[in-house]
C-alpha atoms as a PDB file:
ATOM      1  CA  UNK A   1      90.290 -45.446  -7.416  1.00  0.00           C
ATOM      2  CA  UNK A   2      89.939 -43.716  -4.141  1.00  0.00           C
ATOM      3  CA  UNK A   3      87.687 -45.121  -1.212  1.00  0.00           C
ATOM      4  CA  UNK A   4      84.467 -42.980  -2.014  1.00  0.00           C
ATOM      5  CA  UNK A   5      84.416 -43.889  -5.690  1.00  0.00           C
ATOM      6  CA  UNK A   6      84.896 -47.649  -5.063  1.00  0.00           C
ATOM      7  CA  UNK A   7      82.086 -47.611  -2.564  1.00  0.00           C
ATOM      8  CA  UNK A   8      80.051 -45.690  -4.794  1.00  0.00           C
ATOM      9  CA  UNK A   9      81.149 -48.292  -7.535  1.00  0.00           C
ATOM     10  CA  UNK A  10      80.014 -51.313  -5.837  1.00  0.00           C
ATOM     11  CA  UNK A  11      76.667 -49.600  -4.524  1.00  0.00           C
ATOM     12  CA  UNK A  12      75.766 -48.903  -8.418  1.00  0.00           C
ATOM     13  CA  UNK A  13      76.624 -52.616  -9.291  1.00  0.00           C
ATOM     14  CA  UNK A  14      74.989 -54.126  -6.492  1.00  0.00           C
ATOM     15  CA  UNK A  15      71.898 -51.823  -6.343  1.00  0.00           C
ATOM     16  CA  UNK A  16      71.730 -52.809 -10.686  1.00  0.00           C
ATOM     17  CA  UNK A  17      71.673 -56.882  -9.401  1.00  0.00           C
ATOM     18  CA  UNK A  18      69.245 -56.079  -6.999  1.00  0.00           C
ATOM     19  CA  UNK A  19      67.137 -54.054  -9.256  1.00  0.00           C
ATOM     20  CA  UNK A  20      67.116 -56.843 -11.783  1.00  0.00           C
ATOM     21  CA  UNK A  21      65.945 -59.249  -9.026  1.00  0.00           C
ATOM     22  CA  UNK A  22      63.395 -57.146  -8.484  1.00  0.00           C
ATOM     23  CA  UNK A  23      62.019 -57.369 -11.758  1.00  0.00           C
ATOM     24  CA  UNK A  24      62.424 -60.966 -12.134  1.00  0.00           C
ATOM     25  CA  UNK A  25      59.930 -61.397  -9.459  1.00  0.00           C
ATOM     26  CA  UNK A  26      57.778 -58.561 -10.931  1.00  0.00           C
ATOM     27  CA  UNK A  27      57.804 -60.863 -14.398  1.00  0.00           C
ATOM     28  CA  UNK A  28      56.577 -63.948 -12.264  1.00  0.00           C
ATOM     29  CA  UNK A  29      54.147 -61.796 -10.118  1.00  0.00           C
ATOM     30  CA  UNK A  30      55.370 -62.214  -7.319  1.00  0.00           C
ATOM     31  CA  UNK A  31      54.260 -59.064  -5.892  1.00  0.00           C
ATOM     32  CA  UNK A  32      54.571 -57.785  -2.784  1.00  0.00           C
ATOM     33  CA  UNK A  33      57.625 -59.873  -2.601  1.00  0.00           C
ATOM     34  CA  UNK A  34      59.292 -57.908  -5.344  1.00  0.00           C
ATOM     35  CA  UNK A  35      58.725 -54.128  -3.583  1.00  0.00           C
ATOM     36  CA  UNK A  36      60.922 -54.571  -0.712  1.00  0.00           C
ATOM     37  CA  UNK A  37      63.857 -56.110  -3.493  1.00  0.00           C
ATOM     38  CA  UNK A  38      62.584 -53.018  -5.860  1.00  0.00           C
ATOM     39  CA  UNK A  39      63.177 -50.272  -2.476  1.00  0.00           C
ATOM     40  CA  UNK A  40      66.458 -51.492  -2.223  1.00  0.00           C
ATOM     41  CA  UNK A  41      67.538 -51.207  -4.862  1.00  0.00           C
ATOM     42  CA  UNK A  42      65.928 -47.553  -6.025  1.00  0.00           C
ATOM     43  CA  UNK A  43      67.515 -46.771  -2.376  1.00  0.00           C
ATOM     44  CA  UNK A  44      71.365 -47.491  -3.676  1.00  0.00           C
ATOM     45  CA  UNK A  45      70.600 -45.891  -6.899  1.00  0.00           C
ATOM     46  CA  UNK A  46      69.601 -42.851  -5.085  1.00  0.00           C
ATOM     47  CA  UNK A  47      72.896 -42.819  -3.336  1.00  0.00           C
ATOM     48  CA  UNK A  48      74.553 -43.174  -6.108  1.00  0.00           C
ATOM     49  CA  UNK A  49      72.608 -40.057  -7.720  1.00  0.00           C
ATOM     50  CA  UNK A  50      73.395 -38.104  -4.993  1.00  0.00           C
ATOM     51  CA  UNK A  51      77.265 -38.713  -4.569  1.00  0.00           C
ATOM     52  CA  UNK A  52      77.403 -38.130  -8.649  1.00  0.00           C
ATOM     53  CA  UNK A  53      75.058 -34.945  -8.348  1.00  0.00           C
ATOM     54  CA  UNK A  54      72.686 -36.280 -11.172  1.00  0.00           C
ATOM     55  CA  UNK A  55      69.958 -34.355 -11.078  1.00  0.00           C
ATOM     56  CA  UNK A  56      67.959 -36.921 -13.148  1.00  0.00           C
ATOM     57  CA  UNK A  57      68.740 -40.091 -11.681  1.00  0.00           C
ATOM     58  CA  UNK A  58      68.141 -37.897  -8.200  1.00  0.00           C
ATOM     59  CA  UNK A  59      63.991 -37.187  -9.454  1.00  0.00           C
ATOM     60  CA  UNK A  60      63.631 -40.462 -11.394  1.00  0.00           C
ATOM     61  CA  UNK A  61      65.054 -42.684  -8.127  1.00  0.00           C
ATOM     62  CA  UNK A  62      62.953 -40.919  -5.653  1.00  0.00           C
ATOM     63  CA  UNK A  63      59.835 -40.833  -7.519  1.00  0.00           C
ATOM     64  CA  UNK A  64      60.752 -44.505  -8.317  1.00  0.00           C
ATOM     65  CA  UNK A  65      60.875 -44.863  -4.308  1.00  0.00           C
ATOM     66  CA  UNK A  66      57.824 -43.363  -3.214  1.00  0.00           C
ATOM     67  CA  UNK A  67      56.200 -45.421  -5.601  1.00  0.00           C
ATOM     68  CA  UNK A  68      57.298 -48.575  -4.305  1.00  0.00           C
ATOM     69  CA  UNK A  69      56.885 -47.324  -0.976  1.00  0.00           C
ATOM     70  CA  UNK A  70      53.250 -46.485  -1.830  1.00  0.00           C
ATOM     71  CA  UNK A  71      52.832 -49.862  -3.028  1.00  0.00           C
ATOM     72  CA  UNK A  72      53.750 -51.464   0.337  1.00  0.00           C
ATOM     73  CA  UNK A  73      51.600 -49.184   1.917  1.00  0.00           C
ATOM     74  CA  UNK A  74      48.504 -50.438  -0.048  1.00  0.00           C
ATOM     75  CA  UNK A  75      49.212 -53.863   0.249  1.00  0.00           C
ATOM     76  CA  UNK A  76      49.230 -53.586   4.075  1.00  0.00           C
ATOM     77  CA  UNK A  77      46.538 -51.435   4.318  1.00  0.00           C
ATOM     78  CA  UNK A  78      44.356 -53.823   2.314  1.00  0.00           C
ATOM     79  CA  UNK A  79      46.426 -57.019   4.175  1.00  0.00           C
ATOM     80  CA  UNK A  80      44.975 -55.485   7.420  1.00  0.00           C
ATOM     81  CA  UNK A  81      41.919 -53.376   6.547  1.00  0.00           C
END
């Protein structure tokens, strides 16, 4: 395995872990906790979909982001409004 593909490799594992955390804490509500974990996640996932050229996994991670994203936003708009 050459150098690229092993870092792309561990990205995908570790962004699926982190993903998972994420919805762990979604299942126990633990929200806005679980966004940032969710973000990172979506992030390495959206590497990965852009090293592999998966057009798919390219739309369905960055809507997935700006969703999240959007989230944050609301809860620190409403946090500080």
């Amino acid at each position: 395995m050459n150098k690229e593909k092993d870092l792309t490799w561990k990205i995908k594992w570790a962004s699926t872990i982190i993903l998972m955390f994420g919805m762990i804490l979604t299942s126990q509500n633990l929200y806005p906790y679980n966004l940032p974990v969710h973000i990172v996640g979506t992030m390495g996932w959206g590497y990965v979909s852009i090293v592999w050229n998966d057009r798919a996994l390219i739309v369905t991670n960055s809507v997935a982001l700006c969703i999240f994203i959007n989230g944050m936003v609301g809860y620190f708009v409403k946090v500080n409004g």
